[in-house]
PDB file of N, CA and C in Angstrom:
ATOM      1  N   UNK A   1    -113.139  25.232 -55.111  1.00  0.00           N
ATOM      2  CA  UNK A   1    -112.821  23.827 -54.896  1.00  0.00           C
ATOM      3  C   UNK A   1    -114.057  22.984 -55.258  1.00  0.00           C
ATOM      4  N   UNK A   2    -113.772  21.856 -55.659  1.00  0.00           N
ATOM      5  CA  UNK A   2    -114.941  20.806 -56.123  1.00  0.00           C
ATOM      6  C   UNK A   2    -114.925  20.478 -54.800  1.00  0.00           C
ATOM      7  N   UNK A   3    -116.605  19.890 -54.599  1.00  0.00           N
ATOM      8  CA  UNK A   3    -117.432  19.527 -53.961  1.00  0.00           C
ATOM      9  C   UNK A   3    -116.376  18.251 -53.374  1.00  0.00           C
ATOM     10  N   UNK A   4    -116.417  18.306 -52.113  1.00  0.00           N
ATOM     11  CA  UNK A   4    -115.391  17.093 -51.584  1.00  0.00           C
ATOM     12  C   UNK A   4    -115.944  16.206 -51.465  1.00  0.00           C
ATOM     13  N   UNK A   5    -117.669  15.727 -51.276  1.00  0.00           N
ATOM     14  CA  UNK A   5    -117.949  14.499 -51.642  1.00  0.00           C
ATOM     15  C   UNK A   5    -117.734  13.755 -52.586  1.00  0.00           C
ATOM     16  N   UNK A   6    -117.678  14.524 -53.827  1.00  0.00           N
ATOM     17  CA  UNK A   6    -117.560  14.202 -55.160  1.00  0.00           C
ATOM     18  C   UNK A   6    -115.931  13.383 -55.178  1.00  0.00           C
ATOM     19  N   UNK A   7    -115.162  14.345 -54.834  1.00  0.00           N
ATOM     20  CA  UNK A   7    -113.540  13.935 -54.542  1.00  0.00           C
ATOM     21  C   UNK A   7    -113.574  12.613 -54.205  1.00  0.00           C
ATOM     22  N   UNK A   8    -114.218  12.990 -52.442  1.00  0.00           N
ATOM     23  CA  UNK A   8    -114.172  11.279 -51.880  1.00  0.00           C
ATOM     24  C   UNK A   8    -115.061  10.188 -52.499  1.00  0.00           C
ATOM     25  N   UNK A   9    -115.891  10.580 -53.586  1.00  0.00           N
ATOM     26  CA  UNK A   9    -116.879   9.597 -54.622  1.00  0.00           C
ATOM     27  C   UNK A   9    -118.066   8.801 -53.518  1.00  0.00           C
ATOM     28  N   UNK A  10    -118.553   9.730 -52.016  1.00  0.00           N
ATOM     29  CA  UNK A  10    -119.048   9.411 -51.695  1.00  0.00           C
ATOM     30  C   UNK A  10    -120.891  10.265 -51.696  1.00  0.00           C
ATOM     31  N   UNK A  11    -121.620   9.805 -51.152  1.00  0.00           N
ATOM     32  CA  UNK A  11    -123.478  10.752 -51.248  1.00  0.00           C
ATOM     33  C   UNK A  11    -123.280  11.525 -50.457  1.00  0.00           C
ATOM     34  N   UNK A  12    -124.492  12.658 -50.801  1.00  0.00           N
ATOM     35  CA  UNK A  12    -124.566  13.519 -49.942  1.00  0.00           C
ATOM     36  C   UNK A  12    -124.714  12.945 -48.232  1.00  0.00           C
ATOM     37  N   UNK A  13    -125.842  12.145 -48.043  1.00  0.00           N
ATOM     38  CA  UNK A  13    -125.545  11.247 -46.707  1.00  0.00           C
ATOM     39  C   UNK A  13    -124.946  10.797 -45.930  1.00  0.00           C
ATOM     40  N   UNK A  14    -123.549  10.865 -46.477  1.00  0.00           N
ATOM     41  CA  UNK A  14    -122.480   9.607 -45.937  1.00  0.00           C
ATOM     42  C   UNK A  14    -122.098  10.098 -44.417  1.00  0.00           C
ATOM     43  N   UNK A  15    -122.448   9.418 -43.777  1.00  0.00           N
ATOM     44  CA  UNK A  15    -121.937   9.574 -41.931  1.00  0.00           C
ATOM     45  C   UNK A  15    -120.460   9.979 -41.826  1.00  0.00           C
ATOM     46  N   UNK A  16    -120.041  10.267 -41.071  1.00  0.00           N
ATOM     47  CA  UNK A  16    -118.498  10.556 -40.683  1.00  0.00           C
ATOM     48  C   UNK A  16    -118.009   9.130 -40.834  1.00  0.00           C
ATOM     49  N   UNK A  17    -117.972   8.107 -39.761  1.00  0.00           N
ATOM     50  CA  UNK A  17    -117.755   6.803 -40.213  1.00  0.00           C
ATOM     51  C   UNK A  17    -117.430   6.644 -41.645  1.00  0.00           C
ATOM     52  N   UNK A  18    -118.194   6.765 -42.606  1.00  0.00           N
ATOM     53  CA  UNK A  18    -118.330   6.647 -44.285  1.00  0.00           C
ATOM     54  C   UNK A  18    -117.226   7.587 -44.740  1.00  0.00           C
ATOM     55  N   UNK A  19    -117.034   9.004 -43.991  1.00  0.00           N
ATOM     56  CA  UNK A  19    -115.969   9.549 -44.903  1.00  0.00           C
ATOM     57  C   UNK A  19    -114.365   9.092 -43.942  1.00  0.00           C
ATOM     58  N   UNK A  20    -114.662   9.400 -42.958  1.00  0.00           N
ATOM     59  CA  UNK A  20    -113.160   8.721 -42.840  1.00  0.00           C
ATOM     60  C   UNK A  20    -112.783   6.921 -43.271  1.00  0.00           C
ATOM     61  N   UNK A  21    -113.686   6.772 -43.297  1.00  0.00           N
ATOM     62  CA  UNK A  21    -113.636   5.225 -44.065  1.00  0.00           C
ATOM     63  C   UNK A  21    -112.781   5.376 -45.483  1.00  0.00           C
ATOM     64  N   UNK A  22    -113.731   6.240 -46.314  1.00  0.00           N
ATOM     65  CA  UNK A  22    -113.401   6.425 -47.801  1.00  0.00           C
ATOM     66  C   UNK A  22    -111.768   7.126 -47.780  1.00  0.00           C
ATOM     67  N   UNK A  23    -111.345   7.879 -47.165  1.00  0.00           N
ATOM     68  CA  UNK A  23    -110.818   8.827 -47.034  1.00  0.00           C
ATOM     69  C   UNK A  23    -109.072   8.189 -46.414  1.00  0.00           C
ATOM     70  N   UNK A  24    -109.563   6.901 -45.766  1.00  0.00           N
ATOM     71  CA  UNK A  24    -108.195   5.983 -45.471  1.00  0.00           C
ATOM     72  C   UNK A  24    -108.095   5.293 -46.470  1.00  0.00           C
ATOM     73  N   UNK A  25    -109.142   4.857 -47.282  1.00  0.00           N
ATOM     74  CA  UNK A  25    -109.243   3.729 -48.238  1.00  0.00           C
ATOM     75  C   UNK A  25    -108.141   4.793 -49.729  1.00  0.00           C
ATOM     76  N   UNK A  26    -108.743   5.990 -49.792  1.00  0.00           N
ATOM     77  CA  UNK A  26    -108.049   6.645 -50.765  1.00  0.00           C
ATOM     78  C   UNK A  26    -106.887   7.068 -50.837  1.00  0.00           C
ATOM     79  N   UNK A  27    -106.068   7.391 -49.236  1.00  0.00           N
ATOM     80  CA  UNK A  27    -104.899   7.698 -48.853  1.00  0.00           C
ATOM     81  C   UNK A  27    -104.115   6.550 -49.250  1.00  0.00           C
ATOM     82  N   UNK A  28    -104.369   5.347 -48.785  1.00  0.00           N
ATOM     83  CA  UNK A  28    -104.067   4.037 -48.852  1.00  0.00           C
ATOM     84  C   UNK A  28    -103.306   4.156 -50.841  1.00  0.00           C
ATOM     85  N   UNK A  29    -104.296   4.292 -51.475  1.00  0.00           N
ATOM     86  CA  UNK A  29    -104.326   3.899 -53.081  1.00  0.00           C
ATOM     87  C   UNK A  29    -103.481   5.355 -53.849  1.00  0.00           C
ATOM     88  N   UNK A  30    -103.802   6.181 -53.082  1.00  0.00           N
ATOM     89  CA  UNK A  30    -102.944   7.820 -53.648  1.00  0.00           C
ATOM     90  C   UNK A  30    -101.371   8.109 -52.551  1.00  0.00           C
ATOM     91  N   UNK A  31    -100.856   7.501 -52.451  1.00  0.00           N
ATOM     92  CA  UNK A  31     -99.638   7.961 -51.559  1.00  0.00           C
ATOM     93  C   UNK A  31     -99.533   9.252 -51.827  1.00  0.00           C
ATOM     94  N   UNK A  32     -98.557  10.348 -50.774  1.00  0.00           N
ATOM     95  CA  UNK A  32     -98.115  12.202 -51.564  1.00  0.00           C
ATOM     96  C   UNK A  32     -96.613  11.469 -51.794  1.00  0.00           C
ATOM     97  N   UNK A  33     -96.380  10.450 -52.046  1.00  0.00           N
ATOM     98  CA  UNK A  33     -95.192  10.599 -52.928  1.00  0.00           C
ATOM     99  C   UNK A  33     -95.105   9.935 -54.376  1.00  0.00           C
ATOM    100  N   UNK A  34     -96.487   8.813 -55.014  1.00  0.00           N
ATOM    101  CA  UNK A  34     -96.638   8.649 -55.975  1.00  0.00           C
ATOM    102  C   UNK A  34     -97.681  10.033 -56.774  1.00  0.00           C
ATOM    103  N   UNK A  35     -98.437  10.608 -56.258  1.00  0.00           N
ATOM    104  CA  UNK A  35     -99.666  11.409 -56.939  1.00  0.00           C
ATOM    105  C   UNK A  35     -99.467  12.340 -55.982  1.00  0.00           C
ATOM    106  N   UNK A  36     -98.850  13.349 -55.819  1.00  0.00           N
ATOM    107  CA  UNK A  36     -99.269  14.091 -54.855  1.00  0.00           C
ATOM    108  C   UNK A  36     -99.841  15.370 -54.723  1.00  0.00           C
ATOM    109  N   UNK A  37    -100.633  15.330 -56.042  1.00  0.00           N
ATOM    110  CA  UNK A  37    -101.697  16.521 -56.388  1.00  0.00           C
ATOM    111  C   UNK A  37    -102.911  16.218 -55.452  1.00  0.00           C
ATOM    112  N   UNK A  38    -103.032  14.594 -56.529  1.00  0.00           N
ATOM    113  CA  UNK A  38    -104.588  13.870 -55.951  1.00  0.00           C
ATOM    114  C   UNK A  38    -104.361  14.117 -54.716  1.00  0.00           C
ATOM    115  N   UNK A  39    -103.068  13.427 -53.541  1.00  0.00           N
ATOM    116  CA  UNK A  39    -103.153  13.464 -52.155  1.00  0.00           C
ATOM    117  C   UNK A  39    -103.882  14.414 -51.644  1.00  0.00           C
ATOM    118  N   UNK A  40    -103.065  15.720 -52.105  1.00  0.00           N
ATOM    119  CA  UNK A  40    -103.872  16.771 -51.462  1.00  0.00           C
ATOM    120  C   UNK A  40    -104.948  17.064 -51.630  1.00  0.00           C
ATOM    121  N   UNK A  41    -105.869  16.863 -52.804  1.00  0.00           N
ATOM    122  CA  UNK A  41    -106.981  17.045 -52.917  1.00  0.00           C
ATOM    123  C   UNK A  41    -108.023  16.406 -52.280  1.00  0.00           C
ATOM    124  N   UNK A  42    -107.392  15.056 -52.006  1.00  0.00           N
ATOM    125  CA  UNK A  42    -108.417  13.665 -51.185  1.00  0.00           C
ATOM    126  C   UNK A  42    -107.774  14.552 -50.258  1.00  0.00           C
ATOM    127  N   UNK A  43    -106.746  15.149 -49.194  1.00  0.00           N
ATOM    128  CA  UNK A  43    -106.354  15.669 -47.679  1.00  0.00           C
ATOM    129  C   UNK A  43    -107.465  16.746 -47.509  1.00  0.00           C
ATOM    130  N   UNK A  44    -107.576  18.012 -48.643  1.00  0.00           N
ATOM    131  CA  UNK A  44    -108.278  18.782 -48.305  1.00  0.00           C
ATOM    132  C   UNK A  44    -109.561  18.552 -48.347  1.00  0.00           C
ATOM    133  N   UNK A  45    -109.989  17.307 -49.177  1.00  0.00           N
ATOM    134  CA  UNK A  45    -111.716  17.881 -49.116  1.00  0.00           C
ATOM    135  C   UNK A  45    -112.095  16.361 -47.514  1.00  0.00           C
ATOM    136  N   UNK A  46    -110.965  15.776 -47.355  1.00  0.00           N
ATOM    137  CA  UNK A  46    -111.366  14.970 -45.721  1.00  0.00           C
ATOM    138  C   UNK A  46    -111.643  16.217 -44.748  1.00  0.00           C
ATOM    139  N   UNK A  47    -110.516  17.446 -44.726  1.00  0.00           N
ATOM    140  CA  UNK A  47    -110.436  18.681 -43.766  1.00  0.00           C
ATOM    141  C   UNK A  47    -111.755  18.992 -43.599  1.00  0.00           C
ATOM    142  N   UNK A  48    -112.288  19.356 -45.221  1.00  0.00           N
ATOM    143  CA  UNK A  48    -113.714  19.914 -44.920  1.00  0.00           C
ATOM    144  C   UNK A  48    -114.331  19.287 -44.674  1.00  0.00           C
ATOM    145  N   UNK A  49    -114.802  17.890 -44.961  1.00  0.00           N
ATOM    146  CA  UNK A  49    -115.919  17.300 -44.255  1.00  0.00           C
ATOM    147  C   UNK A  49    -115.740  16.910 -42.901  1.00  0.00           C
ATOM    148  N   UNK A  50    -114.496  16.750 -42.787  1.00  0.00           N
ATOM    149  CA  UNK A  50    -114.215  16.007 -40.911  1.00  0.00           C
ATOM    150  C   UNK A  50    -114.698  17.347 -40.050  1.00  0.00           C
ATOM    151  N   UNK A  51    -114.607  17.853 -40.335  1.00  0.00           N
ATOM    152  CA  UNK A  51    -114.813  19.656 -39.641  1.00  0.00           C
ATOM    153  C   UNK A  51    -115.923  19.879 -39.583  1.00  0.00           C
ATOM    154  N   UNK A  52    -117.207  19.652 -37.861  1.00  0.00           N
ATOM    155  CA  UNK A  52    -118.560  19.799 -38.346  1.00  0.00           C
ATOM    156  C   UNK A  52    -118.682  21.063 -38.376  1.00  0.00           C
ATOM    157  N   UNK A  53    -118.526  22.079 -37.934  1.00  0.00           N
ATOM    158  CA  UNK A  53    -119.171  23.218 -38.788  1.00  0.00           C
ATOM    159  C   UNK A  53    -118.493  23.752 -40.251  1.00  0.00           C
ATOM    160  N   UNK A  54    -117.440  23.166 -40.761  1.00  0.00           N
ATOM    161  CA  UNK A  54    -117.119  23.421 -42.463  1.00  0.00           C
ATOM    162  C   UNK A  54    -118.518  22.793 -42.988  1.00  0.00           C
ATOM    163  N   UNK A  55    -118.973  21.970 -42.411  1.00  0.00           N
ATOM    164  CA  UNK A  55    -119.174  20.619 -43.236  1.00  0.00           C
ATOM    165  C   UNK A  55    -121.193  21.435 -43.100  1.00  0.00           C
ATOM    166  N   UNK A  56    -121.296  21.918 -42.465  1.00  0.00           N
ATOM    167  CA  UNK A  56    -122.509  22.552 -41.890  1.00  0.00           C
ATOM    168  C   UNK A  56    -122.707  24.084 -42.434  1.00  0.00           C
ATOM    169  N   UNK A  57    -121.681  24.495 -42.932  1.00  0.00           N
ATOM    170  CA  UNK A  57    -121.943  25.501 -43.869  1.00  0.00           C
ATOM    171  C   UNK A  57    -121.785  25.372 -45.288  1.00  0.00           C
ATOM    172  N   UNK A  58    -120.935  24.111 -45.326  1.00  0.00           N
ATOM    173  CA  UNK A  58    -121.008  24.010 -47.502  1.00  0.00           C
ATOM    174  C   UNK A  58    -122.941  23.206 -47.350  1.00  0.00           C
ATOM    175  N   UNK A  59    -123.251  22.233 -46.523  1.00  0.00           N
ATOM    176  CA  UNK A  59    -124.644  22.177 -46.643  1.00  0.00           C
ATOM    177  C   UNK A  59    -125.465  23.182 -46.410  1.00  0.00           C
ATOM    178  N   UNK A  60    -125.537  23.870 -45.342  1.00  0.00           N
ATOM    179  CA  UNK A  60    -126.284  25.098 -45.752  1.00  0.00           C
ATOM    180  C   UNK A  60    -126.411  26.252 -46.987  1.00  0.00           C
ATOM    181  N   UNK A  61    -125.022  26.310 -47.557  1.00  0.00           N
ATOM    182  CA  UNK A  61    -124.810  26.775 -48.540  1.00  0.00           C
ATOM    183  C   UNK A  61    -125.704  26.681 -50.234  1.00  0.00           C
ATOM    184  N   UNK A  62    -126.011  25.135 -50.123  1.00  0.00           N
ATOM    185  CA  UNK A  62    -126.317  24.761 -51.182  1.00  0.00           C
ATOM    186  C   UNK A  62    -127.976  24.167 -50.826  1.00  0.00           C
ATOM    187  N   UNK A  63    -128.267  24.106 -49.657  1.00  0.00           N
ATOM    188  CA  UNK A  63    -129.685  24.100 -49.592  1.00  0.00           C
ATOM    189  C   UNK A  63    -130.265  24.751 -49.515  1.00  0.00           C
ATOM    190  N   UNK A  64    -131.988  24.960 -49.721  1.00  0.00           N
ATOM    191  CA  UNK A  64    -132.586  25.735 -49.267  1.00  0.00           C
ATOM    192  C   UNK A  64    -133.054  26.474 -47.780  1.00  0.00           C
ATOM    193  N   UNK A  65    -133.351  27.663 -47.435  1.00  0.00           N
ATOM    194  CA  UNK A  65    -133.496  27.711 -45.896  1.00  0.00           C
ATOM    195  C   UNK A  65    -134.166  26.902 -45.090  1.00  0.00           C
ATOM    196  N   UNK A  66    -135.638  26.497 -46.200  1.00  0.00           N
ATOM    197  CA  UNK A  66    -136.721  25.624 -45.370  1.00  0.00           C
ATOM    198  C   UNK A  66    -136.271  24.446 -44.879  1.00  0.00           C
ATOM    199  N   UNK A  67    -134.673  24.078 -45.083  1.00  0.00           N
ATOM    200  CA  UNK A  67    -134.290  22.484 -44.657  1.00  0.00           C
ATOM    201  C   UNK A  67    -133.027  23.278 -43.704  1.00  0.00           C
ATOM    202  N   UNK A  68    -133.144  24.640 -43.270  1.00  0.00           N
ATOM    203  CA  UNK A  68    -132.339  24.645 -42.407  1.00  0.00           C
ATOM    204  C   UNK A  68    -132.113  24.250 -40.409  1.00  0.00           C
ATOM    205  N   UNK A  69    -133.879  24.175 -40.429  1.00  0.00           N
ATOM    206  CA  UNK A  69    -133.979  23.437 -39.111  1.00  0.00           C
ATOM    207  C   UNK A  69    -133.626  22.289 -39.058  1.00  0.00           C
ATOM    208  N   UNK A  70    -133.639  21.416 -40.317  1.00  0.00           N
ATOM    209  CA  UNK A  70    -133.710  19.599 -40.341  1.00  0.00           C
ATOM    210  C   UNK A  70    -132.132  19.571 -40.325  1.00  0.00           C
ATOM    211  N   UNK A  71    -131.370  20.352 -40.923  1.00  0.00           N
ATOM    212  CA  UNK A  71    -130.314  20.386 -40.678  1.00  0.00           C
ATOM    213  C   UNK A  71    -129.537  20.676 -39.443  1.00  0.00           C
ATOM    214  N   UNK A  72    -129.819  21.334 -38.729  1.00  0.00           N
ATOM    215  CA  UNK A  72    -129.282  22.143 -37.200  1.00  0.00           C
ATOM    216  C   UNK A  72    -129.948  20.458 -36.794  1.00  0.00           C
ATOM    217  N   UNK A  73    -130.728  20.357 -36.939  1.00  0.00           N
ATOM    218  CA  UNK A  73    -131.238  18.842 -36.392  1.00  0.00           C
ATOM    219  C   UNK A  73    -130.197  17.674 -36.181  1.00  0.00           C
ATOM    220  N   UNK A  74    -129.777  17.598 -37.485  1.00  0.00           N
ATOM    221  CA  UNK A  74    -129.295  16.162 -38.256  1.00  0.00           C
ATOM    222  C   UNK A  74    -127.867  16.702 -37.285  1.00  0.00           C
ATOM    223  N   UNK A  75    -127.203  17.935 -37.228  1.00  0.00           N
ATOM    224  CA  UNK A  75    -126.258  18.082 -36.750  1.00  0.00           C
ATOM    225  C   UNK A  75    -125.844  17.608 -35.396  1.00  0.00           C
ATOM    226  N   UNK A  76    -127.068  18.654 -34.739  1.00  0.00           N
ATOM    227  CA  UNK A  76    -126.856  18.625 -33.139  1.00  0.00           C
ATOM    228  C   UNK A  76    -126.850  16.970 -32.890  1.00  0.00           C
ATOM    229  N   UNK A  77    -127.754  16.061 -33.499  1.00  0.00           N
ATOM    230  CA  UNK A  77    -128.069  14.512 -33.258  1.00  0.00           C
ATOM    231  C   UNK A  77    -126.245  14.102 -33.390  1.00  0.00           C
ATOM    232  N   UNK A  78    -125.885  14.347 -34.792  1.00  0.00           N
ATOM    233  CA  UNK A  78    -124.785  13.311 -34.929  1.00  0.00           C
ATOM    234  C   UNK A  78    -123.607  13.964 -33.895  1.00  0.00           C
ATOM    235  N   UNK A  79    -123.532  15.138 -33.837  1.00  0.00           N
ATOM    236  CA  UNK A  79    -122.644  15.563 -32.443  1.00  0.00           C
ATOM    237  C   UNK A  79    -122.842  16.351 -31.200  1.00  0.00           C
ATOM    238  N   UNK A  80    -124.038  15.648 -30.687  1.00  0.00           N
ATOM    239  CA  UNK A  80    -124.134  15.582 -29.394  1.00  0.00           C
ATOM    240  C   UNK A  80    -124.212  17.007 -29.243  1.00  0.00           C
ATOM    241  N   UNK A  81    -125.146  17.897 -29.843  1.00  0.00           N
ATOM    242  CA  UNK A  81    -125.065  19.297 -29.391  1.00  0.00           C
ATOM    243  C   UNK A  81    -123.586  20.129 -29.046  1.00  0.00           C
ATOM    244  N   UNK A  82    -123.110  19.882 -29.604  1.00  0.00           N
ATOM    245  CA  UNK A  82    -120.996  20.032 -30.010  1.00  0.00           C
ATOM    246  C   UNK A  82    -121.212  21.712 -30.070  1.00  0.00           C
ATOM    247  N   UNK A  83    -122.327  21.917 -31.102  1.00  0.00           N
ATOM    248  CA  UNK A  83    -122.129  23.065 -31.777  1.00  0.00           C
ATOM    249  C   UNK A  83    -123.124  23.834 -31.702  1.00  0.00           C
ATOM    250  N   UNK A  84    -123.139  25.248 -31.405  1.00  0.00           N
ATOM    251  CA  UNK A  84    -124.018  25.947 -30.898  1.00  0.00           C
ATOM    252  C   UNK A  84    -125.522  26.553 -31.640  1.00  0.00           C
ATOM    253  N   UNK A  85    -126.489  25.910 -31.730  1.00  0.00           N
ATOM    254  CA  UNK A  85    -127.856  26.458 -32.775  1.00  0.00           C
ATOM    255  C   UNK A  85    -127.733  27.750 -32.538  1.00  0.00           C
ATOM    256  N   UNK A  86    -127.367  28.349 -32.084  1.00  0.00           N
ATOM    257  CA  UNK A  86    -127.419  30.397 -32.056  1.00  0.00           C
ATOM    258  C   UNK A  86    -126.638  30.719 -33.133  1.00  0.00           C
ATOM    259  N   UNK A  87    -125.547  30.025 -32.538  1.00  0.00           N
ATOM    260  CA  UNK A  87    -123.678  30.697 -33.671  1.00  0.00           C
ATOM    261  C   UNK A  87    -124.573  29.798 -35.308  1.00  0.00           C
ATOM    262  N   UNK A  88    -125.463  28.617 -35.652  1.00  0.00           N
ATOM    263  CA  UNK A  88    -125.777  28.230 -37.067  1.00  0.00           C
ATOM    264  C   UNK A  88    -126.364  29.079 -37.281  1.00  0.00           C
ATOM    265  N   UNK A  89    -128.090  29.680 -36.683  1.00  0.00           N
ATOM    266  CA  UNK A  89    -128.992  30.306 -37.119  1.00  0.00           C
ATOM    267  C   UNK A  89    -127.958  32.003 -37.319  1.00  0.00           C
ATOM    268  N   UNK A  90    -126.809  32.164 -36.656  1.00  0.00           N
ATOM    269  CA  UNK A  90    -126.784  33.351 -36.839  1.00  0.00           C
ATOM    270  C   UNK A  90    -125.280  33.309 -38.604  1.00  0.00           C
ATOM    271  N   UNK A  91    -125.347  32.256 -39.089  1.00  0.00           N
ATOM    272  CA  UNK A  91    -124.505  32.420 -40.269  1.00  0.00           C
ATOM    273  C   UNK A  91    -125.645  32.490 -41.519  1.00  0.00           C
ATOM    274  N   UNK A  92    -126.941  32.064 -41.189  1.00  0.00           N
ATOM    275  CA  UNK A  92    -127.898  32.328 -42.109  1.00  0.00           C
ATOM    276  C   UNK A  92    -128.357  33.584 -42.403  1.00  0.00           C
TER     277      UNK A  92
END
């Protein structure tokens, strides 16, 4: 699957806010009964990013390890320690 930021035409950065933003804005313009390839493609790559640990392993995936603390970081901050630093450090 292509990179679902790319899909939603948003940065690597973009806050949750930013993708469900983009992500109503695109549903809005792609109905699944005019395009309903695109639909699904804007449905599935919202799945993966709305999903913090999907969204915490395609970034780990594609970074290097040395940004894997700043990451467990950036995570635990935006959801409130949601998700467990043992269960991240132990998918590395």
């Amino acid at each position: 699957m292509p990179d679902p930021l790319q899909i939603l035409g948003l940065p690597t950065t973009a806050s949750e806010q930013e993708i469900r933003s983009r992500y109503l804005e695109l549903v809005r313009k792609f109905s699944p009964d005019s395009q309903p390839a695109r639909f699904a493609e804007i449905r599935a790559a919202y799945d993966d990013l709305s999903d913090p640990r999907r969204r915490l392993q395609r970034q780990l995936f594609k970074l290097s390890t040395d940004s894997l603390s700043e990451i467990i970081a950036e995570v635990n901050s935006d959801h409130r320690g949601r998700i467990p630093t043992d269960e991240l450090l132990a998918m590395g």
